[in-house]
PDB file of N, CA and C in Angstrom:
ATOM      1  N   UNK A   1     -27.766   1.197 -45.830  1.00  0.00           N
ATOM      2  CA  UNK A   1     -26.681   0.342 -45.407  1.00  0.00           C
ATOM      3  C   UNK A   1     -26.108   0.806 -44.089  1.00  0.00           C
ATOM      4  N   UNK A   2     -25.590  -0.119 -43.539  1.00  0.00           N
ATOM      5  CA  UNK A   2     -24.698   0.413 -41.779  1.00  0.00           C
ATOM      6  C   UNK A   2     -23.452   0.477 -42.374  1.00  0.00           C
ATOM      7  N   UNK A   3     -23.140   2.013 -41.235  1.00  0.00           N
ATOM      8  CA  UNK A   3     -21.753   2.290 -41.662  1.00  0.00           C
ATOM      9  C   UNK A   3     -20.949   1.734 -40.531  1.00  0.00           C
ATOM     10  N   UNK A   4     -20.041   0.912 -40.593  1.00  0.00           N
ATOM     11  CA  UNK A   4     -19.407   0.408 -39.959  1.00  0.00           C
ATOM     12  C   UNK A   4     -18.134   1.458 -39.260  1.00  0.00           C
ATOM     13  N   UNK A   5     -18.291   1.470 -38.173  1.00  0.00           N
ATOM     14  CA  UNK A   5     -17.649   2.657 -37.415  1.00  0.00           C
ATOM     15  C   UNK A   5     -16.242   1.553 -36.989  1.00  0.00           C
ATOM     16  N   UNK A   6     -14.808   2.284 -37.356  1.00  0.00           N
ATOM     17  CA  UNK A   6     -13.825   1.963 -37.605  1.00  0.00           C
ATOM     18  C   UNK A   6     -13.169   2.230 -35.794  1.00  0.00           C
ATOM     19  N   UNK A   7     -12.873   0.898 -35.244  1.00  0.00           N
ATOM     20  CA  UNK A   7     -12.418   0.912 -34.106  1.00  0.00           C
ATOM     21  C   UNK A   7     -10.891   0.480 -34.048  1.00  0.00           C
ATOM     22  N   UNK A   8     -10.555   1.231 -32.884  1.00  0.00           N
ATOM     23  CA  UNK A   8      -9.222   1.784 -32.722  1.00  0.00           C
ATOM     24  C   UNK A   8      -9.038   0.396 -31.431  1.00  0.00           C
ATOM     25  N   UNK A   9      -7.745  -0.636 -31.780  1.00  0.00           N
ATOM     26  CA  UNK A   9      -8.326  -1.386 -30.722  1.00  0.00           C
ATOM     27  C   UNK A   9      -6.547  -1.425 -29.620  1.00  0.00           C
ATOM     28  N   UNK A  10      -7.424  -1.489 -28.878  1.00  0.00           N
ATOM     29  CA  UNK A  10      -6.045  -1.069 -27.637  1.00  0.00           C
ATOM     30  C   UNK A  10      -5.962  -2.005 -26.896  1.00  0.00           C
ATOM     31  N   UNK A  11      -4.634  -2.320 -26.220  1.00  0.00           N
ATOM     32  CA  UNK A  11      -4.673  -3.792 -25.286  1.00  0.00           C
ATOM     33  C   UNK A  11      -5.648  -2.720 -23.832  1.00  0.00           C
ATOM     34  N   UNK A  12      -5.791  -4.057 -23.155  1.00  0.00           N
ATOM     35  CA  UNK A  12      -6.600  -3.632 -21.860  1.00  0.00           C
ATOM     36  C   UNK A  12      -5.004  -3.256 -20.906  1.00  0.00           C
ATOM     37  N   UNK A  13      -4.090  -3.664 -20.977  1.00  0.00           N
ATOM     38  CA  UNK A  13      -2.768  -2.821 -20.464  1.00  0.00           C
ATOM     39  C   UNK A  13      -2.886  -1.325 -20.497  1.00  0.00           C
ATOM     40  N   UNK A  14      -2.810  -1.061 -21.557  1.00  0.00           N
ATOM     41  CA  UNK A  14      -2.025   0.232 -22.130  1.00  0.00           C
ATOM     42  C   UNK A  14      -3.793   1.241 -21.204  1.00  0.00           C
ATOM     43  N   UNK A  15      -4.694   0.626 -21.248  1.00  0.00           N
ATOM     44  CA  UNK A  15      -6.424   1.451 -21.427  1.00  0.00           C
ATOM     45  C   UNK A  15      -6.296   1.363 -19.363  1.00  0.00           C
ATOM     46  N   UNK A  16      -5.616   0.633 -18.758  1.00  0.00           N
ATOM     47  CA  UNK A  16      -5.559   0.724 -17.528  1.00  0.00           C
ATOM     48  C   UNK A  16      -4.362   1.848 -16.996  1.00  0.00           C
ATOM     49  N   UNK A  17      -2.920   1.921 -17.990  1.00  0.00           N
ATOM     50  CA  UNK A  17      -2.281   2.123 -17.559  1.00  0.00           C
ATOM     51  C   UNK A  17      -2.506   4.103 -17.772  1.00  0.00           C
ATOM     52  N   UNK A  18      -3.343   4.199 -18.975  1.00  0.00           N
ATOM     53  CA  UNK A  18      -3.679   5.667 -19.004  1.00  0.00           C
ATOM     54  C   UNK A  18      -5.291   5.922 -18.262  1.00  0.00           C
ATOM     55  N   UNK A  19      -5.700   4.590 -17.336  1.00  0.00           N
ATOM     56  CA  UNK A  19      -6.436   4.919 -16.749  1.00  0.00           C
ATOM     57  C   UNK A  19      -6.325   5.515 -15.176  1.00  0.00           C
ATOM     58  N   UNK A  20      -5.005   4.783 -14.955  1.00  0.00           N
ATOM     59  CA  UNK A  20      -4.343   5.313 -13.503  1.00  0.00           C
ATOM     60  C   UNK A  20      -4.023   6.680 -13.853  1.00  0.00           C
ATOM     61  N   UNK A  21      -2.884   7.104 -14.821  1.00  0.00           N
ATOM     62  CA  UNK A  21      -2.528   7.760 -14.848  1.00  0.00           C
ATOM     63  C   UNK A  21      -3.245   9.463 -14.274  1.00  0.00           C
ATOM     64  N   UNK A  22      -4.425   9.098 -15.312  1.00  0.00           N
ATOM     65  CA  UNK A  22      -5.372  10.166 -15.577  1.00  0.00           C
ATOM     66  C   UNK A  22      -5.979   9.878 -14.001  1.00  0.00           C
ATOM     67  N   UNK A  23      -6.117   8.648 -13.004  1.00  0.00           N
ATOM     68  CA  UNK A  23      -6.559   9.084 -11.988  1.00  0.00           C
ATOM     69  C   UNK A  23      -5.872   8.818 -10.754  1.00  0.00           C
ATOM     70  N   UNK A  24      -4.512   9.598 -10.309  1.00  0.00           N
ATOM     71  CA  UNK A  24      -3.771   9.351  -9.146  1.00  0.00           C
ATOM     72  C   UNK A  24      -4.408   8.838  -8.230  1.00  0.00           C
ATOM     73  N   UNK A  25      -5.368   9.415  -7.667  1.00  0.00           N
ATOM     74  CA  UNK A  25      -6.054   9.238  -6.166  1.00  0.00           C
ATOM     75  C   UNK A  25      -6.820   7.640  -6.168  1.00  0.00           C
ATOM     76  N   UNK A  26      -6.853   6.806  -7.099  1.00  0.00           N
ATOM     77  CA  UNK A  26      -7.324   5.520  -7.266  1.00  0.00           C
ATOM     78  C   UNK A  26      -6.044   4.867  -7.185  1.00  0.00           C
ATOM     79  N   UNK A  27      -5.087   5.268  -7.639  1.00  0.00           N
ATOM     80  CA  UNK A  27      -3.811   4.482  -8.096  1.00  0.00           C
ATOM     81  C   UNK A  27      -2.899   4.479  -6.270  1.00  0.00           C
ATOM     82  N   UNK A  28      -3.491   5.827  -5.427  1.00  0.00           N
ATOM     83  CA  UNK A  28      -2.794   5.889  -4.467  1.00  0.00           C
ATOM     84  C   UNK A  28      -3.519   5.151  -3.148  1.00  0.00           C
ATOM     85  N   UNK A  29      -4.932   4.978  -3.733  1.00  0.00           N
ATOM     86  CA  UNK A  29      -5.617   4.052  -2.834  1.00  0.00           C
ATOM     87  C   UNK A  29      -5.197   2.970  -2.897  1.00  0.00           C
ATOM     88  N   UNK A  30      -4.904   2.107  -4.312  1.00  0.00           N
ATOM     89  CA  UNK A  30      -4.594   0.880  -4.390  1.00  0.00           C
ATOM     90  C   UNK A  30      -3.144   0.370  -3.502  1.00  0.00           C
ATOM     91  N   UNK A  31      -2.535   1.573  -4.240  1.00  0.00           N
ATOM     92  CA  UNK A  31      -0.911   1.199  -3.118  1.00  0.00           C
ATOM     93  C   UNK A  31      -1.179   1.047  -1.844  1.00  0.00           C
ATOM     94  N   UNK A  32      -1.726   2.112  -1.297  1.00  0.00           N
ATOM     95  CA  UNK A  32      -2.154   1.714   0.167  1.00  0.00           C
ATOM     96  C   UNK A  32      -2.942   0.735   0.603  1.00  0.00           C
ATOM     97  N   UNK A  33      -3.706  -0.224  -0.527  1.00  0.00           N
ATOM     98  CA  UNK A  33      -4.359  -1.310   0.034  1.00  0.00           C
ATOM     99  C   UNK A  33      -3.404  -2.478  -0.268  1.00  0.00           C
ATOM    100  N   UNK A  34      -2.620  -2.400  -1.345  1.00  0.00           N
ATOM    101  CA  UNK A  34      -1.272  -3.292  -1.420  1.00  0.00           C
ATOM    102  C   UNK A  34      -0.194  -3.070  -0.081  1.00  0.00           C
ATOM    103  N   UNK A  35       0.214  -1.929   0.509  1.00  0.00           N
ATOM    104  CA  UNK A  35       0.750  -2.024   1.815  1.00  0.00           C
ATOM    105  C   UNK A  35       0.150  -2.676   2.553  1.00  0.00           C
ATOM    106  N   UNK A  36      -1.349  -2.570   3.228  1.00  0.00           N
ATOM    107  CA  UNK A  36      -1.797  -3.343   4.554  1.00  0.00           C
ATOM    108  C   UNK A  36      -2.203  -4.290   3.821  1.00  0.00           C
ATOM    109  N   UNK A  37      -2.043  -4.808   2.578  1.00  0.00           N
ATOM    110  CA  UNK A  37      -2.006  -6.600   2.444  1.00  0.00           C
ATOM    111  C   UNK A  37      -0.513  -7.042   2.745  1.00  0.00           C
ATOM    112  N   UNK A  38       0.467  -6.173   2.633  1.00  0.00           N
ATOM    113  CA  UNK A  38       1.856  -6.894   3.044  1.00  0.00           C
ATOM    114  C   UNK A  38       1.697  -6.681   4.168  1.00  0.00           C
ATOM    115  N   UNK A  39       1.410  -5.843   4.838  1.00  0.00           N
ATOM    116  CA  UNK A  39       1.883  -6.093   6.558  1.00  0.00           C
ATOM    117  C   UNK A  39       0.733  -7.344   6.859  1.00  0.00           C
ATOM    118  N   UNK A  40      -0.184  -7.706   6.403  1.00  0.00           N
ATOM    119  CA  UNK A  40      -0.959  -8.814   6.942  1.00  0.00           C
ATOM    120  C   UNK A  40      -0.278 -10.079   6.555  1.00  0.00           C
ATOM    121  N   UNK A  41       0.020  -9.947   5.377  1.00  0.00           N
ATOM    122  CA  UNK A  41       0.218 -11.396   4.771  1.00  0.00           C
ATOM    123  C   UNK A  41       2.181 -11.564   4.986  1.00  0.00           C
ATOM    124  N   UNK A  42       2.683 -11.071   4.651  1.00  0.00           N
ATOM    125  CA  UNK A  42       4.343 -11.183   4.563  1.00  0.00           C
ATOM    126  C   UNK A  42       5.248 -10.196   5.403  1.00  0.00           C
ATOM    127  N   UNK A  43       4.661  -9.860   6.079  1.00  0.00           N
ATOM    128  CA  UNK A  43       5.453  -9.653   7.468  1.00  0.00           C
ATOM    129  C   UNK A  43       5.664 -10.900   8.704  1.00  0.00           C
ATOM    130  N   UNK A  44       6.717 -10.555   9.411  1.00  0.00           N
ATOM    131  CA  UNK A  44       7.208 -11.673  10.253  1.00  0.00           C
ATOM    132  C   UNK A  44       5.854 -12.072  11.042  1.00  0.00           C
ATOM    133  N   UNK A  45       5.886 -12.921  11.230  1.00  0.00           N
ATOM    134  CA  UNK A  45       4.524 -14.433  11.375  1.00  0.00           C
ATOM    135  C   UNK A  45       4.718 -13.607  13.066  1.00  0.00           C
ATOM    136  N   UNK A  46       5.120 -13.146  13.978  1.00  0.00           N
ATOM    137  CA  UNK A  46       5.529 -12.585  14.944  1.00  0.00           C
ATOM    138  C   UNK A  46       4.346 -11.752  14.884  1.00  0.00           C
ATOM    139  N   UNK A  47       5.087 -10.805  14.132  1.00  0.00           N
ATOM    140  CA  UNK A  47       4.714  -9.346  13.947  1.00  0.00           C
ATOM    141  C   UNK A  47       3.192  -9.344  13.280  1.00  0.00           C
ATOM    142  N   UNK A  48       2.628 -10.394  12.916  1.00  0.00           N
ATOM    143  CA  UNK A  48       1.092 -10.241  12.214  1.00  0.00           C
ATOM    144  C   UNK A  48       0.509 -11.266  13.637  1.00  0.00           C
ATOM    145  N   UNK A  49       0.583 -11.543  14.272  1.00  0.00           N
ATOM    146  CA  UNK A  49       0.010 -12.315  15.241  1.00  0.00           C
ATOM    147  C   UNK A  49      -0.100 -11.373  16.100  1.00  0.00           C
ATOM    148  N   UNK A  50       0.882 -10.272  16.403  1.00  0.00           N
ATOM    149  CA  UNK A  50       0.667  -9.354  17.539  1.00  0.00           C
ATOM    150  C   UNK A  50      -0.017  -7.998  17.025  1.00  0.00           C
ATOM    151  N   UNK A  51       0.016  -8.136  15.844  1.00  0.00           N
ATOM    152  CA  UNK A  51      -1.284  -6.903  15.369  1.00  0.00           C
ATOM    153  C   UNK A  51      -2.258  -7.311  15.400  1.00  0.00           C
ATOM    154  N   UNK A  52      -3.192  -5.823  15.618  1.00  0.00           N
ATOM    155  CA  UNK A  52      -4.672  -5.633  15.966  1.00  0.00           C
ATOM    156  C   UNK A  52      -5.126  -5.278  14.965  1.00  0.00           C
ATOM    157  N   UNK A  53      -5.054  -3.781  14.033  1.00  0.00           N
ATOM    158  CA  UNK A  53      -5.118  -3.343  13.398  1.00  0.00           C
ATOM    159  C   UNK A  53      -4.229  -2.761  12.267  1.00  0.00           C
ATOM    160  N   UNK A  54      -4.164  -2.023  11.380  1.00  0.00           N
ATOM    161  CA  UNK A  54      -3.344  -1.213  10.457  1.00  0.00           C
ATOM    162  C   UNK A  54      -4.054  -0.286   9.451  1.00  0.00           C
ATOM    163  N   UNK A  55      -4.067   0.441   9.693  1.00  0.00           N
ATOM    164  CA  UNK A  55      -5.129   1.746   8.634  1.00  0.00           C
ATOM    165  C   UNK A  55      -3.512   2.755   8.226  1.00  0.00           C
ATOM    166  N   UNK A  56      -3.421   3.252   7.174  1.00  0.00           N
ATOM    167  CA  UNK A  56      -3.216   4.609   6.838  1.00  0.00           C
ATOM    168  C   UNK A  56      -4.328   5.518   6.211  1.00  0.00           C
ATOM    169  N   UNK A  57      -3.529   6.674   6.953  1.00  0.00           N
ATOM    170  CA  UNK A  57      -4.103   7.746   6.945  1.00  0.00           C
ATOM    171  C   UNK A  57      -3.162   9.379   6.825  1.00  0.00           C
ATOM    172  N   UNK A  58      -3.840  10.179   5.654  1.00  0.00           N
ATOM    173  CA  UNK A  58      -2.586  11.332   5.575  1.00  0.00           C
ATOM    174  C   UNK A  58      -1.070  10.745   5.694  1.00  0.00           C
ATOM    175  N   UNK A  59      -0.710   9.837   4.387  1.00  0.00           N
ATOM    176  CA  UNK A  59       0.444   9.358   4.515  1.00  0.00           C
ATOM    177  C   UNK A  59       1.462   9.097   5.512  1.00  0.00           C
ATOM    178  N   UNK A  60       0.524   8.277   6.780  1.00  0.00           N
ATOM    179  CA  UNK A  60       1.036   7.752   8.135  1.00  0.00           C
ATOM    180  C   UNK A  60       0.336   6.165   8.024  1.00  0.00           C
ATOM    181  N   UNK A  61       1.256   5.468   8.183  1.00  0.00           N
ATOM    182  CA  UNK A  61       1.033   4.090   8.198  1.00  0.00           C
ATOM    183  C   UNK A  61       0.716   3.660  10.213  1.00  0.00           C
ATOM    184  N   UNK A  62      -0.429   3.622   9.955  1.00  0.00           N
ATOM    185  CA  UNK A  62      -0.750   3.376  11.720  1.00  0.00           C
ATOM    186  C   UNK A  62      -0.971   1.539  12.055  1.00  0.00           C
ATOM    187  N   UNK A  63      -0.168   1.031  13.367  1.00  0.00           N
ATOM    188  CA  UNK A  63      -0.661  -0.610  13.479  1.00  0.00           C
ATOM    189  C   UNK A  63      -0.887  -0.699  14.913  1.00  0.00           C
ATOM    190  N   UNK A  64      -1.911  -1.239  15.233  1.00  0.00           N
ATOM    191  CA  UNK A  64      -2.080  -1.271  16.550  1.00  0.00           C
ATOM    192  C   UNK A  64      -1.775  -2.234  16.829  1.00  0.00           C
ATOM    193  N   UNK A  65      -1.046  -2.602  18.124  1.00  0.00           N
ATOM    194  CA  UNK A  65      -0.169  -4.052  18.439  1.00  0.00           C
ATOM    195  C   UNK A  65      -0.500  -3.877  19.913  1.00  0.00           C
ATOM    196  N   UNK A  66      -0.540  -5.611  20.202  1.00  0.00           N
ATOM    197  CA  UNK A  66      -1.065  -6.000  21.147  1.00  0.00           C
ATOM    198  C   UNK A  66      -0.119  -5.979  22.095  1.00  0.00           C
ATOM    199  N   UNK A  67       1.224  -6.093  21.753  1.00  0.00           N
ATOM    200  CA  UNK A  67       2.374  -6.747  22.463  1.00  0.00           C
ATOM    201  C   UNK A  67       3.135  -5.161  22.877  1.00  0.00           C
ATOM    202  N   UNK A  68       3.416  -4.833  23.944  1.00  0.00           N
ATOM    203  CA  UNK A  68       4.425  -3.781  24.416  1.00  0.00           C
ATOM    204  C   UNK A  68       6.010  -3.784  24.121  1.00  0.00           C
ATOM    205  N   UNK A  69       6.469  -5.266  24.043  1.00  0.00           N
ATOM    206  CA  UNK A  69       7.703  -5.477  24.097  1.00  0.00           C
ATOM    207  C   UNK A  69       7.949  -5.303  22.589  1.00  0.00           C
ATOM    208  N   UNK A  70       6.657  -5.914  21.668  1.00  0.00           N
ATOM    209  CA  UNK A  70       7.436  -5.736  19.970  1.00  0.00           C
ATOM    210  C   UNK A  70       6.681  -4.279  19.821  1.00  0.00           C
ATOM    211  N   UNK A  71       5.920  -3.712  20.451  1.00  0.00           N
ATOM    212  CA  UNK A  71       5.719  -2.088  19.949  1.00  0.00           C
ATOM    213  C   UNK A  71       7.054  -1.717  20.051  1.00  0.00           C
ATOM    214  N   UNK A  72       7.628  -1.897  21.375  1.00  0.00           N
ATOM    215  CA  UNK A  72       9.276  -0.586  21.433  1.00  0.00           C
ATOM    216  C   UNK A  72       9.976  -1.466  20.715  1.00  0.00           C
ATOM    217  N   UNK A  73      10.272  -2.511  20.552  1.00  0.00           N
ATOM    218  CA  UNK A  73      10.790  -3.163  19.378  1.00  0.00           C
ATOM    219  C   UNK A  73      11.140  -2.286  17.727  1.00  0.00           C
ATOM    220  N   UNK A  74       9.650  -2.305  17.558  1.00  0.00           N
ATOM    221  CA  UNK A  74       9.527  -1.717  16.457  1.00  0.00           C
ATOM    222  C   UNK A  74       9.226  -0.118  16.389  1.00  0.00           C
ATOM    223  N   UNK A  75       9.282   0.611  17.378  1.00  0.00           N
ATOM    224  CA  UNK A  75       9.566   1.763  17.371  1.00  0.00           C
ATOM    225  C   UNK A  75      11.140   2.115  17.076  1.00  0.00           C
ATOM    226  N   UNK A  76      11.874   1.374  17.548  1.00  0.00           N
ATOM    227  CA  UNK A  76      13.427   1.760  16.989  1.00  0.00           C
ATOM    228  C   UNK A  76      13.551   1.447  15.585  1.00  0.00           C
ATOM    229  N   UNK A  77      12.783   0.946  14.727  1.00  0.00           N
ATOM    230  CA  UNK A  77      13.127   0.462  13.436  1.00  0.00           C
ATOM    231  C   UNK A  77      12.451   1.143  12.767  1.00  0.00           C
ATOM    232  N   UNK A  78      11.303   1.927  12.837  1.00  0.00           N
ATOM    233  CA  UNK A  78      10.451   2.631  12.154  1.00  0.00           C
ATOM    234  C   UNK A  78      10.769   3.175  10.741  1.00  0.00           C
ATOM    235  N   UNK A  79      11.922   3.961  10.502  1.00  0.00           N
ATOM    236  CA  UNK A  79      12.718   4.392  10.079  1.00  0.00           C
ATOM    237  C   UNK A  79      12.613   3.181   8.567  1.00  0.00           C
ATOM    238  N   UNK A  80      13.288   2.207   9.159  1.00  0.00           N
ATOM    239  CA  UNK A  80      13.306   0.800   8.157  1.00  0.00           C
ATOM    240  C   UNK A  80      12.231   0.462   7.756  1.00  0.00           C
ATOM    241  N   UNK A  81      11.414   0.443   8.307  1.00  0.00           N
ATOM    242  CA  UNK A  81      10.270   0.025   7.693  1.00  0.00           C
ATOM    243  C   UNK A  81       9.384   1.065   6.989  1.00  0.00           C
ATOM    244  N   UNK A  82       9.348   2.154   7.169  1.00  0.00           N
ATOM    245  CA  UNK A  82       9.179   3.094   5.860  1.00  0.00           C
ATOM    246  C   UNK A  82       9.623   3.093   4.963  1.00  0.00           C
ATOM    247  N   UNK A  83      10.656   2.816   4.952  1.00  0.00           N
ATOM    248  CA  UNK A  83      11.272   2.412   3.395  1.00  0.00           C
ATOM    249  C   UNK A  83      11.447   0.767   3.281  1.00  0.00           C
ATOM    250  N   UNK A  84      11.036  -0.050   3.853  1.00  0.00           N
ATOM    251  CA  UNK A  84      10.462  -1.140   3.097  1.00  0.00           C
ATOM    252  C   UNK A  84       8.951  -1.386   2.817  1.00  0.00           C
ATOM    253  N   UNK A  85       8.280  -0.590   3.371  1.00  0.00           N
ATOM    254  CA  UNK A  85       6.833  -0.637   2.589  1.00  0.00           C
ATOM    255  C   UNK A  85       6.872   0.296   1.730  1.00  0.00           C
ATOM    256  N   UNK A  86       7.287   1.102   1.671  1.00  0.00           N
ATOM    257  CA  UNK A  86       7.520   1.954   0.216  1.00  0.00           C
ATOM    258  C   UNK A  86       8.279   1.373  -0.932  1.00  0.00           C
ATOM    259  N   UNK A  87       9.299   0.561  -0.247  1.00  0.00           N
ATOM    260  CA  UNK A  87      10.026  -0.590  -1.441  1.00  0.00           C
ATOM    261  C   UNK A  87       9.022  -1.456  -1.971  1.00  0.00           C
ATOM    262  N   UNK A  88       7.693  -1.741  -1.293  1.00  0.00           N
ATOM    263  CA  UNK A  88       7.078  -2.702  -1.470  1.00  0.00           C
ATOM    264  C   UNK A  88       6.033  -2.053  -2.467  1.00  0.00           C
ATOM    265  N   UNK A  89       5.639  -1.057  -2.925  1.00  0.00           N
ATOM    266  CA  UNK A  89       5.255  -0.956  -3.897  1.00  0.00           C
ATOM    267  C   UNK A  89       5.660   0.073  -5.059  1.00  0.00           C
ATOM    268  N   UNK A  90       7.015   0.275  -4.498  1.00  0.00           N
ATOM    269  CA  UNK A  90       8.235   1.171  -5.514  1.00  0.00           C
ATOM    270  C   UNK A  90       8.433   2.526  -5.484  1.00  0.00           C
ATOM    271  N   UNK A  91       7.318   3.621  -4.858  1.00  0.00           N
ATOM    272  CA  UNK A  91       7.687   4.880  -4.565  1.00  0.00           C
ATOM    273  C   UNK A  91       6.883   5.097  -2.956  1.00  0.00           C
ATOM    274  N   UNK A  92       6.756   6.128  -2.723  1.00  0.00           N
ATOM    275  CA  UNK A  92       6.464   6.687  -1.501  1.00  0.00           C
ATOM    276  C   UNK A  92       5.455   7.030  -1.381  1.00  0.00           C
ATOM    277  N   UNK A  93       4.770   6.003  -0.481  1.00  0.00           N
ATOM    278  CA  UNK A  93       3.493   6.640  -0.027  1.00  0.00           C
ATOM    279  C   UNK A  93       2.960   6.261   1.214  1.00  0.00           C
ATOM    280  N   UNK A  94       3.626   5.993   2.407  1.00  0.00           N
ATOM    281  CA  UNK A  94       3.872   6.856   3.656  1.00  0.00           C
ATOM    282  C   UNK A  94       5.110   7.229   3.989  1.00  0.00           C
ATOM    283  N   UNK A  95       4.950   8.089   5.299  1.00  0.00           N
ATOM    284  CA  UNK A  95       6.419   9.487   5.526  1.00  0.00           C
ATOM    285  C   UNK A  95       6.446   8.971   6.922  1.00  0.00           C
ATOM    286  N   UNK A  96       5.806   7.904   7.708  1.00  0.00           N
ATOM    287  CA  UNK A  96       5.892   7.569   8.988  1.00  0.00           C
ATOM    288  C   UNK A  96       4.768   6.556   9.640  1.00  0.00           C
ATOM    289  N   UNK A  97       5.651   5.804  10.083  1.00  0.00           N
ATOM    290  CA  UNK A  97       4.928   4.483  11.634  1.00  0.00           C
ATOM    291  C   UNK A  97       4.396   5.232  12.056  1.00  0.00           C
ATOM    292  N   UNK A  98       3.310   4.959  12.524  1.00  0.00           N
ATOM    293  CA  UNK A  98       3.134   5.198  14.372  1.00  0.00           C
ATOM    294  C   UNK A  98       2.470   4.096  14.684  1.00  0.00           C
ATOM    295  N   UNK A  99       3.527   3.410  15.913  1.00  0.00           N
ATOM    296  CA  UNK A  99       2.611   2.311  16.792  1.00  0.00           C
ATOM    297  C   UNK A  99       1.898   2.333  17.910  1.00  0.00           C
ATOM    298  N   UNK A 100       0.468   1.809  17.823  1.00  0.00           N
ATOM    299  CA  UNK A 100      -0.363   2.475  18.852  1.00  0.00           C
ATOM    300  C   UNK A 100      -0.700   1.142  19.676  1.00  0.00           C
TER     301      UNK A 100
END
C-alpha cells in the first residue's frame, strides 16, 4: 500500500515572506529595482524626460541628467529625495544622490 505522506500546507504569503527573510540580498535587490521603477515611472514628467540613466550602486542612488539647470536644481534637494525614495519602499536603502 502507499503511505500517504502528510503535508503541511502553507499560504504562498507566509513561504515568500520567510523566503525574503532568510534571503536579504534578493529582498535588497528588489527594493532597489522598485526605486529606479519610481524614478522612471512617478517622478515629475520633467524630471524623467531629462534623465538619461539611474543605476544604484553601494547604497548611492546615481541619475544621469541631460539638463544642467534641473541637475543644480536637484542637487539642492538631494537631501529630500533620499528620504522620499526610501519612503518609497519604507526603510533605507540609499544614504545619497549623486547627479551626474
Amino acid at each position: 500500500m502507499f503511505s500517504m505522506q502528510q503535508i503541511n500546507p502553507q499560504s504562498i504569503k507566509n513561504i515568500l515572506k520567510k523566503f525574503f527573510k532568510e534571503n536579504p540580498k534578493i529582498t535588497n535587490k528588489l527594493d532597489e529595482a522598485h526605486l529606479l521603477s519610481y524614478w522612471n515611472n512617478c517622478t515629475d514628467p520633467i524630471i524623467r524626460y531629462y534623465t538619461h540613466n539611474v543605476f544604484i550602486k553601494n547604497r548611492t542612488f546615481y541619475a544621469e541628467l541631460k539638463s544642467p539647470a534641473l541637475k543644480n536644481e536637484l542637487m539642492m534637494q538631494r537631501e529630500e529625495k533620499v528620504k522620499e525614495l526610501n519612503k518609497v519602499v519604507g526603510k533605507s536603502i540609499i544614504d545619497r544622490i549623486v547627479f551626474i
